[in-house]
C-alpha atoms as a PDB file:
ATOM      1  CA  UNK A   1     -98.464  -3.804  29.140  1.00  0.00           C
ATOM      2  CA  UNK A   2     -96.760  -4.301  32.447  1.00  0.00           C
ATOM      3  CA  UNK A   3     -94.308  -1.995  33.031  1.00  0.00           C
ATOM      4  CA  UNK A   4     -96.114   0.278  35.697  1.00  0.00           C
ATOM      5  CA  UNK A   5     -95.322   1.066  39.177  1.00  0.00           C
ATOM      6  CA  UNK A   6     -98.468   0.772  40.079  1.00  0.00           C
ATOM      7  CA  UNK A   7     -98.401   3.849  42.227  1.00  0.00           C
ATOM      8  CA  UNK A   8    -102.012   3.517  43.397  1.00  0.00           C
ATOM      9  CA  UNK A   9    -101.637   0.509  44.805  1.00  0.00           C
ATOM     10  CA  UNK A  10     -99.232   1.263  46.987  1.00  0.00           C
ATOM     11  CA  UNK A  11     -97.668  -0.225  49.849  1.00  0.00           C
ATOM     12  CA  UNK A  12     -98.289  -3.116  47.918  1.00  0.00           C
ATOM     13  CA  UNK A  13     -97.142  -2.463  45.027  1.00  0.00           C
ATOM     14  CA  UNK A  14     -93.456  -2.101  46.380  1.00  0.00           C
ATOM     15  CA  UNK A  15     -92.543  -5.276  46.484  1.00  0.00           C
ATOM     16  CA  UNK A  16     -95.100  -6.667  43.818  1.00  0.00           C
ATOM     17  CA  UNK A  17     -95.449  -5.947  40.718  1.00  0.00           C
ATOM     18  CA  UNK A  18     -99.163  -5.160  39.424  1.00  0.00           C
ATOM     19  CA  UNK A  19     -99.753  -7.662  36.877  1.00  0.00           C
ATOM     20  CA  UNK A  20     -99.005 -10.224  39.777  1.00  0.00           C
ATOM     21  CA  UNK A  21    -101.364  -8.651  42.327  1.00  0.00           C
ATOM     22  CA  UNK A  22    -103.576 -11.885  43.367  1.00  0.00           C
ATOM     23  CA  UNK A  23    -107.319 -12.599  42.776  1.00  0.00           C
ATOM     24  CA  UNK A  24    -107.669 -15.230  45.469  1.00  0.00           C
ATOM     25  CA  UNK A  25    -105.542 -18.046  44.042  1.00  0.00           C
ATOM     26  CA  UNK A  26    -103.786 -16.477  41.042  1.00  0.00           C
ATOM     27  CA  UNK A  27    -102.518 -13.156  39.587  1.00  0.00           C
ATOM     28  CA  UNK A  28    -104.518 -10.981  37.482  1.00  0.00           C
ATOM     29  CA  UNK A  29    -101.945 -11.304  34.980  1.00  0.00           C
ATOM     30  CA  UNK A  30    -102.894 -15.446  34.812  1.00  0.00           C
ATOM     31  CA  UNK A  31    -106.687 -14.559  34.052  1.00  0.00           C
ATOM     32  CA  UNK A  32    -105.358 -11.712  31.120  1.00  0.00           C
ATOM     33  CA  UNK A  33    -103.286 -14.470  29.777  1.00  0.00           C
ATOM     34  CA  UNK A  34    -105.602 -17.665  29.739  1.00  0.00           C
ATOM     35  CA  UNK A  35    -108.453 -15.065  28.012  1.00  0.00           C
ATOM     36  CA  UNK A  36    -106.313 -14.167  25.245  1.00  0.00           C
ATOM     37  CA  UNK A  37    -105.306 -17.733  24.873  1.00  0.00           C
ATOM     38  CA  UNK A  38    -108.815 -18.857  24.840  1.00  0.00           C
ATOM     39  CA  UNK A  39    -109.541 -16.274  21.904  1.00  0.00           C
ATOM     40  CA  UNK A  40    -106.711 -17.780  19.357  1.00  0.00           C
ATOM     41  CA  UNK A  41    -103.522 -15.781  20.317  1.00  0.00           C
ATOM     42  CA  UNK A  42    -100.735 -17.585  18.779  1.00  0.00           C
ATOM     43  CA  UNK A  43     -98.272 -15.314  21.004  1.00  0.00           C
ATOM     44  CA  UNK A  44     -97.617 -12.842  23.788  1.00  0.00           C
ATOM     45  CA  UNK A  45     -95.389 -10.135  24.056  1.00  0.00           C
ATOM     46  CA  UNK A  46     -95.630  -8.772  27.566  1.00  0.00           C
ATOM     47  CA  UNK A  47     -93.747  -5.360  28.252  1.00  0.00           C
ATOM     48  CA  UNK A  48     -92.137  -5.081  31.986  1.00  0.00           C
ATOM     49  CA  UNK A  49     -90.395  -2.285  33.559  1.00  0.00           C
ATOM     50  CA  UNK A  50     -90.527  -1.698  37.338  1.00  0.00           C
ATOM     51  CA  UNK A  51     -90.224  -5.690  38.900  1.00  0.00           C
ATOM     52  CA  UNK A  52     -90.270  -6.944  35.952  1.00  0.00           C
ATOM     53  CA  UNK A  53     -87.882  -9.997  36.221  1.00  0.00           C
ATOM     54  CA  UNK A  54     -90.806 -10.959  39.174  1.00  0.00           C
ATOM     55  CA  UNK A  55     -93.319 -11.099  35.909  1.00  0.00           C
ATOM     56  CA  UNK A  56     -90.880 -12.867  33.964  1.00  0.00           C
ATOM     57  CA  UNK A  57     -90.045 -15.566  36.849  1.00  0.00           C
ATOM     58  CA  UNK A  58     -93.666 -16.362  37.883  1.00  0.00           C
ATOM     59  CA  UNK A  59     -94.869 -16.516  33.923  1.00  0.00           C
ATOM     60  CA  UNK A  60     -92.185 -18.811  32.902  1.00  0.00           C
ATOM     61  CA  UNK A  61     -92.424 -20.816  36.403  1.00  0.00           C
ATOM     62  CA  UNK A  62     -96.425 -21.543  35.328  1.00  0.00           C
ATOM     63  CA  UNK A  63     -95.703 -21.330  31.302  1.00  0.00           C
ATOM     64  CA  UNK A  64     -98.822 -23.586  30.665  1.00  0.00           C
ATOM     65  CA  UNK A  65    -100.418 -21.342  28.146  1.00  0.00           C
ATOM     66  CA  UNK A  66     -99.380 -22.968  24.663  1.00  0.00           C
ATOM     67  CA  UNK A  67     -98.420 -20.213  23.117  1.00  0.00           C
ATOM     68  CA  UNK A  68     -94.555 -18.635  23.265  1.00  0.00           C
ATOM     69  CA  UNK A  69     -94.608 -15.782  25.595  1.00  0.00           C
ATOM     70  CA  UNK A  70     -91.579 -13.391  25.318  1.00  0.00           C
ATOM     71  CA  UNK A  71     -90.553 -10.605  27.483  1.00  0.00           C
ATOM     72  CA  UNK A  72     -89.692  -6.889  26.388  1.00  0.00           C
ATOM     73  CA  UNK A  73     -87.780  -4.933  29.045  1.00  0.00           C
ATOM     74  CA  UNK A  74     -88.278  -0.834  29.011  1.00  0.00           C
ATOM     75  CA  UNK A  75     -85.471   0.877  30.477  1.00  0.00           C
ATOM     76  CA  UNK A  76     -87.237   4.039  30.792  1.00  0.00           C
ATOM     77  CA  UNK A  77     -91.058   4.339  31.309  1.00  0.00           C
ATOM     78  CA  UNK A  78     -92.597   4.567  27.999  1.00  0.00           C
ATOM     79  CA  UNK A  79     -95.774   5.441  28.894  1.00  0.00           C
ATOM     80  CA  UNK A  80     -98.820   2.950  27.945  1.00  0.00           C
ATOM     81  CA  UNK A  81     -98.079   2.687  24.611  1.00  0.00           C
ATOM     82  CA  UNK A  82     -94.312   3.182  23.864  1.00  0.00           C
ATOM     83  CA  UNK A  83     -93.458  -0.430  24.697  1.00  0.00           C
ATOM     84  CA  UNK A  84     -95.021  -0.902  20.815  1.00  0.00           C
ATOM     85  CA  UNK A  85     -92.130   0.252  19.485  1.00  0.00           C
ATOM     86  CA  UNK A  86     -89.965  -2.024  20.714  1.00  0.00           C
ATOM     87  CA  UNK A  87     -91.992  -5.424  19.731  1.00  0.00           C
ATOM     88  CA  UNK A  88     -91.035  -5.242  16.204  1.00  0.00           C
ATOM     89  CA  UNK A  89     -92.869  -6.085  12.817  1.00  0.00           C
ATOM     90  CA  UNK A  90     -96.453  -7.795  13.443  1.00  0.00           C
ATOM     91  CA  UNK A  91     -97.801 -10.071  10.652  1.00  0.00           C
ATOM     92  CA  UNK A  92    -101.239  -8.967  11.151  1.00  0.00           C
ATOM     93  CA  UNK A  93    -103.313  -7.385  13.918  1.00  0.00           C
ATOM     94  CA  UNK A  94    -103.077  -7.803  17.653  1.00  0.00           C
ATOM     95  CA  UNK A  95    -104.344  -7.305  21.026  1.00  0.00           C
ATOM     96  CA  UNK A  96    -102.663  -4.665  23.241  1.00  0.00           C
ATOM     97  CA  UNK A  97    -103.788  -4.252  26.698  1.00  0.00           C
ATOM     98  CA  UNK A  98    -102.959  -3.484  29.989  1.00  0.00           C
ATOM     99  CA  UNK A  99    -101.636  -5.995  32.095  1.00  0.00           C
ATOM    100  CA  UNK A 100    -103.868  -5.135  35.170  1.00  0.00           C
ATOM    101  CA  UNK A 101    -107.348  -5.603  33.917  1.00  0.00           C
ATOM    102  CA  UNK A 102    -110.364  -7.890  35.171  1.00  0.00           C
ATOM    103  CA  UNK A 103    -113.364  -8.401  32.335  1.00  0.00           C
ATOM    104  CA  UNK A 104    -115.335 -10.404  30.881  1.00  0.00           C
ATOM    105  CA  UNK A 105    -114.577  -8.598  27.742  1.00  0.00           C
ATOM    106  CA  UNK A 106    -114.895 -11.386  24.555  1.00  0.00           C
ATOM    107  CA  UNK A 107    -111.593 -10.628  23.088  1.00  0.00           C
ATOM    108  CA  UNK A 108    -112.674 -12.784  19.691  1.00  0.00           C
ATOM    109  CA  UNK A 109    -116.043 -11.021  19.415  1.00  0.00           C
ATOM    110  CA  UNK A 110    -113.459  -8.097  19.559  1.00  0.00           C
ATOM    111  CA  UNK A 111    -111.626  -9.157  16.720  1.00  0.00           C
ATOM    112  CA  UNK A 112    -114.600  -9.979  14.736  1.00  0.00           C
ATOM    113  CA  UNK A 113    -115.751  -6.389  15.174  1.00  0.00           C
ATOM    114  CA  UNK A 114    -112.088  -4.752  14.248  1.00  0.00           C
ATOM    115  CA  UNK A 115    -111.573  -7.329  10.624  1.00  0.00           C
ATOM    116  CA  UNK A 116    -114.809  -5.194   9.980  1.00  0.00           C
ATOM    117  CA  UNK A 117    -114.234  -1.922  10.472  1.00  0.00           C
ATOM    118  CA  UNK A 118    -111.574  -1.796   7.925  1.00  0.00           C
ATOM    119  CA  UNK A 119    -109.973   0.679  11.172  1.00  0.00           C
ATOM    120  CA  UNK A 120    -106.762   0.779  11.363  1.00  0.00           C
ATOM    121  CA  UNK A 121    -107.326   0.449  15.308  1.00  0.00           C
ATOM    122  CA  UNK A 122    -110.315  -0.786  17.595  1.00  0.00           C
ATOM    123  CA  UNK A 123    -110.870   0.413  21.357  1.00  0.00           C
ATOM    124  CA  UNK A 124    -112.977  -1.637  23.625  1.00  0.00           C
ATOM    125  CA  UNK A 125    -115.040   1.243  25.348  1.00  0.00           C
ATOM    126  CA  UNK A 126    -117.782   0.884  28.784  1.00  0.00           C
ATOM    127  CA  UNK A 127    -120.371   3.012  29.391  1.00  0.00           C
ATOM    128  CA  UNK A 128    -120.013   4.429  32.912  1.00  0.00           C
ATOM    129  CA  UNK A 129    -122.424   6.998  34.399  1.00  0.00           C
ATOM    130  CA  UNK A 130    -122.263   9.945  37.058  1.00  0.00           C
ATOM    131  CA  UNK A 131    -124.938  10.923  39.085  1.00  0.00           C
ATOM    132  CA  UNK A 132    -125.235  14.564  39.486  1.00  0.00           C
ATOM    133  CA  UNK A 133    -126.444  15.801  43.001  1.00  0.00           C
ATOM    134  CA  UNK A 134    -127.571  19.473  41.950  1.00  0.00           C
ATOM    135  CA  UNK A 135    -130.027  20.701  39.526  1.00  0.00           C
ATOM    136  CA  UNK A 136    -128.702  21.269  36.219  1.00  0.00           C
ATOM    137  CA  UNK A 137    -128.943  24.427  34.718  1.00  0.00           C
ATOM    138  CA  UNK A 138    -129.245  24.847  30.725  1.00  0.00           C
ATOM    139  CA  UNK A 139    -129.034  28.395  29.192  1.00  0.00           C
ATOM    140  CA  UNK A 140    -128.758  29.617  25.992  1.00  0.00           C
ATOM    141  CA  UNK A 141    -126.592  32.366  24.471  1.00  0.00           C
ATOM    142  CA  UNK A 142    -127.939  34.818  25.297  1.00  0.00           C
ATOM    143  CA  UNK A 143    -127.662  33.889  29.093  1.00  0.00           C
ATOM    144  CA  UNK A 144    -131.612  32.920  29.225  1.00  0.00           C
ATOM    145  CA  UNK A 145    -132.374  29.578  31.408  1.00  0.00           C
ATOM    146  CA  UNK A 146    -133.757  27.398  29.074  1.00  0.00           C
ATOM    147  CA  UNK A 147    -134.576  24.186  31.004  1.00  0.00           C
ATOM    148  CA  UNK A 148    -133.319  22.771  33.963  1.00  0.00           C
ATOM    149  CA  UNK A 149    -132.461  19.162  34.947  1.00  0.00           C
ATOM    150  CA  UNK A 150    -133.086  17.858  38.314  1.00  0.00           C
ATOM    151  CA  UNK A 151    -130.339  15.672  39.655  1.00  0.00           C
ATOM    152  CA  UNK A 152    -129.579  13.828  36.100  1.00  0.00           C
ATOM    153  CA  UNK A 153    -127.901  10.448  35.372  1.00  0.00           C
ATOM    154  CA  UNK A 154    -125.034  11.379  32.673  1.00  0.00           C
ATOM    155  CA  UNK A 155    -123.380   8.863  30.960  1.00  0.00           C
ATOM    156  CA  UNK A 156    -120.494   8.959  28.943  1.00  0.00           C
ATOM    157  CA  UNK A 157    -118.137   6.221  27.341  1.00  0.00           C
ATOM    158  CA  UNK A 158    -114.436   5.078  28.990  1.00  0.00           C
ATOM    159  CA  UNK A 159    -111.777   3.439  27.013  1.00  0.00           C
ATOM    160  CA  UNK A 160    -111.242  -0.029  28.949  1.00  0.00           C
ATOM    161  CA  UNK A 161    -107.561  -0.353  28.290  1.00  0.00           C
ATOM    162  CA  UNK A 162    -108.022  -2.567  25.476  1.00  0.00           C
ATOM    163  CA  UNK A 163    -107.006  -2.376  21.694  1.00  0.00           C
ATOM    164  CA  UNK A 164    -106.785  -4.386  18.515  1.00  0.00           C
ATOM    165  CA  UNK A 165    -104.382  -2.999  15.918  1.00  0.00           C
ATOM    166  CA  UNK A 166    -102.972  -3.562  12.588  1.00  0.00           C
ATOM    167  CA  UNK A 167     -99.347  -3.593  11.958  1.00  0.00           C
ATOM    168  CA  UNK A 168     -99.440   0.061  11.039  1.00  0.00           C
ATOM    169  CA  UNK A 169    -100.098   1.660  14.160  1.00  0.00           C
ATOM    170  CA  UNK A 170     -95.948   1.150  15.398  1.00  0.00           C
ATOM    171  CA  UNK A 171     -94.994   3.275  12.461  1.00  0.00           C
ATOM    172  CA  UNK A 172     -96.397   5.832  14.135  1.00  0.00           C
ATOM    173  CA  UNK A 173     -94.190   5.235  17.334  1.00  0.00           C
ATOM    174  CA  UNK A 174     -90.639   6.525  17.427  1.00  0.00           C
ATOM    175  CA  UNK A 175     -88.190   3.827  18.184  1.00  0.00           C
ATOM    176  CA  UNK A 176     -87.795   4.979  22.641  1.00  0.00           C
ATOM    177  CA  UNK A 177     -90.529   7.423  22.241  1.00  0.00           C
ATOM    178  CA  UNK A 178     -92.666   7.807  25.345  1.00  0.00           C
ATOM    179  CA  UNK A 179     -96.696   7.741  24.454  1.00  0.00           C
ATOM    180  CA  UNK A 180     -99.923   7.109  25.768  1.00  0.00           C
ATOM    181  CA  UNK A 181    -102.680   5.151  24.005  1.00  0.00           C
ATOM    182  CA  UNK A 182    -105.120   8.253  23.766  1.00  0.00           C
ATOM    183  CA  UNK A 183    -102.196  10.300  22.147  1.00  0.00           C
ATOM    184  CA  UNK A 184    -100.683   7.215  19.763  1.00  0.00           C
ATOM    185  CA  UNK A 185    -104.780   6.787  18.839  1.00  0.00           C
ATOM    186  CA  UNK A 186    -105.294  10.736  18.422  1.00  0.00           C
ATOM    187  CA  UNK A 187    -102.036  10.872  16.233  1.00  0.00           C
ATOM    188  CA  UNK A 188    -104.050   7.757  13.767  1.00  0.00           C
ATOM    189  CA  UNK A 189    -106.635  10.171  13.445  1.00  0.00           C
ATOM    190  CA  UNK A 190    -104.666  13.009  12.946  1.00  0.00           C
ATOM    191  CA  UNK A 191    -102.555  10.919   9.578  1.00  0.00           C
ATOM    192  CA  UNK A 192    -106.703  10.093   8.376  1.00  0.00           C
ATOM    193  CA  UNK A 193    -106.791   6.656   9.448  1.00  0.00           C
ATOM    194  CA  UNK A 194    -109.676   5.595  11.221  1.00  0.00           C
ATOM    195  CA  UNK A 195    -109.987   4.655  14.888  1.00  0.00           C
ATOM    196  CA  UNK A 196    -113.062   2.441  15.793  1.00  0.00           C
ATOM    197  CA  UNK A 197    -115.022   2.216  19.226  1.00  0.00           C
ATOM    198  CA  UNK A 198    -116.478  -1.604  20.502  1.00  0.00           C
ATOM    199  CA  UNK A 199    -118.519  -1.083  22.879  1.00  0.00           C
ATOM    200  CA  UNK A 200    -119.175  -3.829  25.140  1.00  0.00           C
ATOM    201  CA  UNK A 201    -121.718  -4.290  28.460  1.00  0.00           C
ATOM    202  CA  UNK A 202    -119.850  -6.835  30.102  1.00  0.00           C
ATOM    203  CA  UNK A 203    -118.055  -6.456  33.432  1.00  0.00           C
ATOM    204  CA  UNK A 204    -114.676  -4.526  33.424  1.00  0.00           C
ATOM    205  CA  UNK A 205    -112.720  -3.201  36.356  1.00  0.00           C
ATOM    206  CA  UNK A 206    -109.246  -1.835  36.580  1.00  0.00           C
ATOM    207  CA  UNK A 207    -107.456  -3.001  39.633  1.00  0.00           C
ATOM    208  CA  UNK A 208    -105.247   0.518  39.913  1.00  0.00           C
ATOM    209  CA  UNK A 209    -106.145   1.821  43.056  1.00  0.00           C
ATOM    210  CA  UNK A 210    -107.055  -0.304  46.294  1.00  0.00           C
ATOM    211  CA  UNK A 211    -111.030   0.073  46.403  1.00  0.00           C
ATOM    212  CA  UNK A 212    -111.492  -1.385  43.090  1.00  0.00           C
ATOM    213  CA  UNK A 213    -108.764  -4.133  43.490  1.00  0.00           C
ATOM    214  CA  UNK A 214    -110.320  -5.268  46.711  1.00  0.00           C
ATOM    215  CA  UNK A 215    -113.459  -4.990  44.806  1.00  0.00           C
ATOM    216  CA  UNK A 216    -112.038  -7.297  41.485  1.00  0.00           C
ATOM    217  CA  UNK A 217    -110.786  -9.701  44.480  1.00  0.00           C
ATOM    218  CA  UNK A 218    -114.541  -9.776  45.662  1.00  0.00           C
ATOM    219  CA  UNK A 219    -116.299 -10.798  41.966  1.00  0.00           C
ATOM    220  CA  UNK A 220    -113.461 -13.299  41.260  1.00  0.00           C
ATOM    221  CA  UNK A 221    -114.071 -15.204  44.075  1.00  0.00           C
ATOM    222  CA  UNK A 222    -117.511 -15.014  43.883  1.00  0.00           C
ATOM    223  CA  UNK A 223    -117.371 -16.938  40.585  1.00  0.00           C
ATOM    224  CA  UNK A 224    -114.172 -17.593  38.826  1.00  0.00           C
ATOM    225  CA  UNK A 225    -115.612 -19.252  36.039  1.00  0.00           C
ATOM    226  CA  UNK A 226    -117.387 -16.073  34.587  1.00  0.00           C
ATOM    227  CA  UNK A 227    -113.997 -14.507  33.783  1.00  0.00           C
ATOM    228  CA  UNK A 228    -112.342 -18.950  33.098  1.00  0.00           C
ATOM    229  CA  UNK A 229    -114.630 -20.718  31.822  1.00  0.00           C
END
């Protein structure tokens, strides 16, 4: 998925799309594309919107993937997961991701995981935690305090932008419809199919906003081959 304006990133973002924001000496969208190649992707469907023909010209310019790499063109935002309408029938299940995301994520350990949960869609999740600066406060309800927590460490699982589905999941889509991933995945559930969680402890970072791009640019450098090799 690279179709967004990448809002967040702005001023750069206005003349370059996301996908093609640099880590040191290549894109971001390079790195995506040489990790999915690496894990036995036999081809890529990459969804543009805003810049796209910029995606389209540098990707065919270094087309030294393997694989055939074709280009879907939204003319109105779709959202994150819309563009899955338009890719057509899939012979079995894929990878859908955004376009704009630095890991170390093993997307055939991935795969492994979603042939066995007989799901009919697999998220990648990362733990993140928050630290809390106050003293929590537990009551019961009745309104009596019945413990308190001093500063805790709460952590909680994030969806890392990354997906393996089976061919069913774009019969769920309406041919233009605009969706997000959480909605499309909380619309599975809602027909009874089951949605399964991978949880990984790798390193993931999305490059949205300028802190953590500058950030991604930082680890890349500082070893390239732990995202290459």
């Amino acid at each position: 998925m690279a179709g967004g304006r990448g809002s967040r990133l702005a001023p750069y973002t206005t003349v370059l799309p996301k996908p093609l924001m640099p880590l040191m000496d290549r894109p971001v969208i390079d790195v995506v594309l040489r990790q999915l190649v690496k894990a036995g992707i036999d081809e890529a469907i990459i969804s543009v919107g805003h810049l796209g023909s910029l995606v389209e010209a540098w990707v065919e310019s270094n087309s030294k993937y393997g694989v055939p790499i074709r280009f879907v063109y939204e003319d109105e935002p779709l959202g994150t997961a819309g563009a899955l309408g338009n890719i057509g029938s899939q012979n079995g299940p894929f990878f859908a991701l955004n376009g704009d995301i630095l890991t170390t994520l093993s997307y055939s350990e991935l795969a492994d995981y979603h042939r066995e949960s007989e799901a009919v869609a697999t998220m990648a999740v990362k733990e993140r935690t928050f630290d809390v600066d106050y003293g929590v406060v537990l009551r019961d309800r009745a309104g009596s305090v019945v413990g308190i927590e001093e500063k805790p460490r709460i952590g909680y699982l994030v969806s890392a932008g990354v997906y393996v589905f089976e061919p069913a999941i774009v019969d769920l889509i309406g041919r233009g419809e605009r969706i997000d991933f959480p909605d499309l995945l909380q619309r599975a559930m809602g027909s009874g199919a089951r949605v399964a969680a991978y949880e990984f402890d790798g390193y993931w970072r999305d490059i949205g906003n300028r802190d953590d791009y500058e950030a991604a640019i930082a680890d890349f450098g500082a070893d390239p081959d732990r995202f290459l090799a």
